[in-house]
C-alpha atoms as a PDB file:
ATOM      1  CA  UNK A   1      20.439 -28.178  30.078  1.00  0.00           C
ATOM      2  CA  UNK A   2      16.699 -27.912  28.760  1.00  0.00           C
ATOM      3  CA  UNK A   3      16.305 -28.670  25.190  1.00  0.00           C
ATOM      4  CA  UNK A   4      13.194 -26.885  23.487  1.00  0.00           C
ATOM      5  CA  UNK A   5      11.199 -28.796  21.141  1.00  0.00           C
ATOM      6  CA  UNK A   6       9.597 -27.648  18.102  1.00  0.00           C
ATOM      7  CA  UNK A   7       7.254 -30.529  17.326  1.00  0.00           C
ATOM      8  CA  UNK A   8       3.746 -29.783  16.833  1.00  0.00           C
ATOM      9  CA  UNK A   9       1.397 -30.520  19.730  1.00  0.00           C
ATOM     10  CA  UNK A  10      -0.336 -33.857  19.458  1.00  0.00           C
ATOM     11  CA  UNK A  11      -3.712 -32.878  19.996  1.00  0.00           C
ATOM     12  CA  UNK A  12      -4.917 -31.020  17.092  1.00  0.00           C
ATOM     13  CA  UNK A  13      -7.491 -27.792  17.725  1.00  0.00           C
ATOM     14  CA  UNK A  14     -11.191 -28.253  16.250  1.00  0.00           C
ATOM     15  CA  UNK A  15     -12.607 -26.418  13.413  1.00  0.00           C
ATOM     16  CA  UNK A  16     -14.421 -23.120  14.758  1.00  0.00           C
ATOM     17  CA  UNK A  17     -18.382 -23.255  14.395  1.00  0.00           C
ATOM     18  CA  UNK A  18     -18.227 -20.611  11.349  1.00  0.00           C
ATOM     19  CA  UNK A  19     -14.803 -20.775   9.673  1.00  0.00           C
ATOM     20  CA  UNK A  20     -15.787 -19.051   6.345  1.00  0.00           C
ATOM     21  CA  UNK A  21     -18.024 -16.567   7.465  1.00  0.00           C
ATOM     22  CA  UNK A  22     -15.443 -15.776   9.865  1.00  0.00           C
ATOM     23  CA  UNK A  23     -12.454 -15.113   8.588  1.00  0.00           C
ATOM     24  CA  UNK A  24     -14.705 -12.791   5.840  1.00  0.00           C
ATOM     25  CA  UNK A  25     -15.659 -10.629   8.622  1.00  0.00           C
ATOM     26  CA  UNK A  26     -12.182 -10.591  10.162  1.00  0.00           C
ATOM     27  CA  UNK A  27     -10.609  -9.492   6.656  1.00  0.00           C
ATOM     28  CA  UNK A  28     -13.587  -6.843   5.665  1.00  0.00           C
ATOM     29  CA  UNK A  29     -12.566  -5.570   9.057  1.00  0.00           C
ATOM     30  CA  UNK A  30      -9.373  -5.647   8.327  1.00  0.00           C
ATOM     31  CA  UNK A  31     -10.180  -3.650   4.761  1.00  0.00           C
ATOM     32  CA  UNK A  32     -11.975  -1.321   6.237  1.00  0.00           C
ATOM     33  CA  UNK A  33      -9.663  -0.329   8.618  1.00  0.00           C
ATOM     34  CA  UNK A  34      -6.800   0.120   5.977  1.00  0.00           C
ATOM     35  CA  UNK A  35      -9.688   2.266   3.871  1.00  0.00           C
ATOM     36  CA  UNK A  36      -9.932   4.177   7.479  1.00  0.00           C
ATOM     37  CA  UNK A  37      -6.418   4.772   8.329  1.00  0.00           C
ATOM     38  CA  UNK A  38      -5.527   5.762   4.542  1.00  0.00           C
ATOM     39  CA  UNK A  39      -8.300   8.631   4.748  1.00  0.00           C
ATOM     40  CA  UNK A  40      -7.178   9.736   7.908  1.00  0.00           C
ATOM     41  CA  UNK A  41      -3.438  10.035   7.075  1.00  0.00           C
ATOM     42  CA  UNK A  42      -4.316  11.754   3.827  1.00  0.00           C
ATOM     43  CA  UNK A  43      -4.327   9.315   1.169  1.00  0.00           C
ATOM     44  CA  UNK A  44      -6.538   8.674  -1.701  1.00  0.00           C
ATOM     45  CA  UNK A  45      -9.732   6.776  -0.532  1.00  0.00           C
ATOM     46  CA  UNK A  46     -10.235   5.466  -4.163  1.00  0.00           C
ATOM     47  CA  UNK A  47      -7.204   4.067  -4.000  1.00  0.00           C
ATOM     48  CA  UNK A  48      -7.032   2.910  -0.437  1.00  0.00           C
ATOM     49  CA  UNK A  49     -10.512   0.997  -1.500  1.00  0.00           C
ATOM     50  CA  UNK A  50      -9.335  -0.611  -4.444  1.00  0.00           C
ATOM     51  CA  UNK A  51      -6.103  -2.068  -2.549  1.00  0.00           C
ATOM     52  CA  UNK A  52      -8.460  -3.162  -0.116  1.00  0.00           C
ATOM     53  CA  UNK A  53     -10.902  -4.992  -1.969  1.00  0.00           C
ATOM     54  CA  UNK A  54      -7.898  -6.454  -3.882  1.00  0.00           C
ATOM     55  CA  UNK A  55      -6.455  -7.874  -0.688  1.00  0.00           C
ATOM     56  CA  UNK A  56      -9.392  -8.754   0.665  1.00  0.00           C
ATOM     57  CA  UNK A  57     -10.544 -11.012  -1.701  1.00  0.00           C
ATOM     58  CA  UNK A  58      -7.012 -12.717  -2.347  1.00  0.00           C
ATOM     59  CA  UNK A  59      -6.974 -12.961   1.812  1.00  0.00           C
ATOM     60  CA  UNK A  60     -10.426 -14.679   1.498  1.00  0.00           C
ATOM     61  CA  UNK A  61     -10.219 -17.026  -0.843  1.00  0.00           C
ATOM     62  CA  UNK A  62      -6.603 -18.179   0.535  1.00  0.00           C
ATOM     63  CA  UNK A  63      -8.297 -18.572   4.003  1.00  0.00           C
ATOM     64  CA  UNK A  64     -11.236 -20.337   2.467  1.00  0.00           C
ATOM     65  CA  UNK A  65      -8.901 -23.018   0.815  1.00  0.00           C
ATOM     66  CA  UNK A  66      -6.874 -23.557   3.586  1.00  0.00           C
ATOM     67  CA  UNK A  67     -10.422 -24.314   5.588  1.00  0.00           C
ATOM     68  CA  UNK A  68     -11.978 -26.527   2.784  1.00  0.00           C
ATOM     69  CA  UNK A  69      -8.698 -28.603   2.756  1.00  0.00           C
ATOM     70  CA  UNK A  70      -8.459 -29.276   6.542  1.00  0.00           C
ATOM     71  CA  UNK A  71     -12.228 -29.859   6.486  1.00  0.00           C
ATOM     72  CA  UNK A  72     -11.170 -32.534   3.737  1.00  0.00           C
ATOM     73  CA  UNK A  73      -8.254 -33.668   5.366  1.00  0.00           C
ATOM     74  CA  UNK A  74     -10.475 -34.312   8.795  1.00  0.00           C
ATOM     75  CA  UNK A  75     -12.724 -36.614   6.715  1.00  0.00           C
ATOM     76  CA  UNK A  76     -10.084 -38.839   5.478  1.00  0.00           C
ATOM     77  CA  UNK A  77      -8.578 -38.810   8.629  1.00  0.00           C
ATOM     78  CA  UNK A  78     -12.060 -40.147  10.190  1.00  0.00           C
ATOM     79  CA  UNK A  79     -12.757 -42.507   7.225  1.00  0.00           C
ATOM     80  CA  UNK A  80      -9.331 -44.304   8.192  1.00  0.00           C
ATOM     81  CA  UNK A  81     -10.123 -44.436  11.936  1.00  0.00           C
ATOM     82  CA  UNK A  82     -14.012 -45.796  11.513  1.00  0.00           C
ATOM     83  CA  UNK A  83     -15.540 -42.912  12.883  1.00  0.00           C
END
């Protein structure tokens, strides 16, 4: 019988070139689309914009700490190894 295993992978993945200005495009894409698809399906585009913005910035600034603590975590983690 095959067991699965739900440790995390070893080797950990490298921070993209642009982390922050990248997930802010990904999420004003996102926004936009919602603003989009709210218009189209007859809903108010006030509205629709205001919820967007809203979640937008929330999604941003979550994403942004999350970066700005791995980008902290990776400099302990090569103070204690030398590097």
């Amino acid at each position: 019988m095959k067991r699965l295993r739900w440790d995390p992978p070893e080797a950990k993945r490298s921070l993209p070139k642009h982390p922050y200005r990248d997930s802010a495009l990904l999420y004003g894409a996102l926004a936009v689309l919602v603003v989009v698809i709210s218009v189209a399906t007859g809903g108010g585009f006030v509205r629709a914009l205001v919820y967007a913005v809203v979640v937008f910035l929330i999604a941003t600034a979550w994403s942004w700490r999350s970066w700005r603590n791995r980008e902290r975590e990776e400099r302990i983690r090569k103070a204690e190894q030398g590097e």
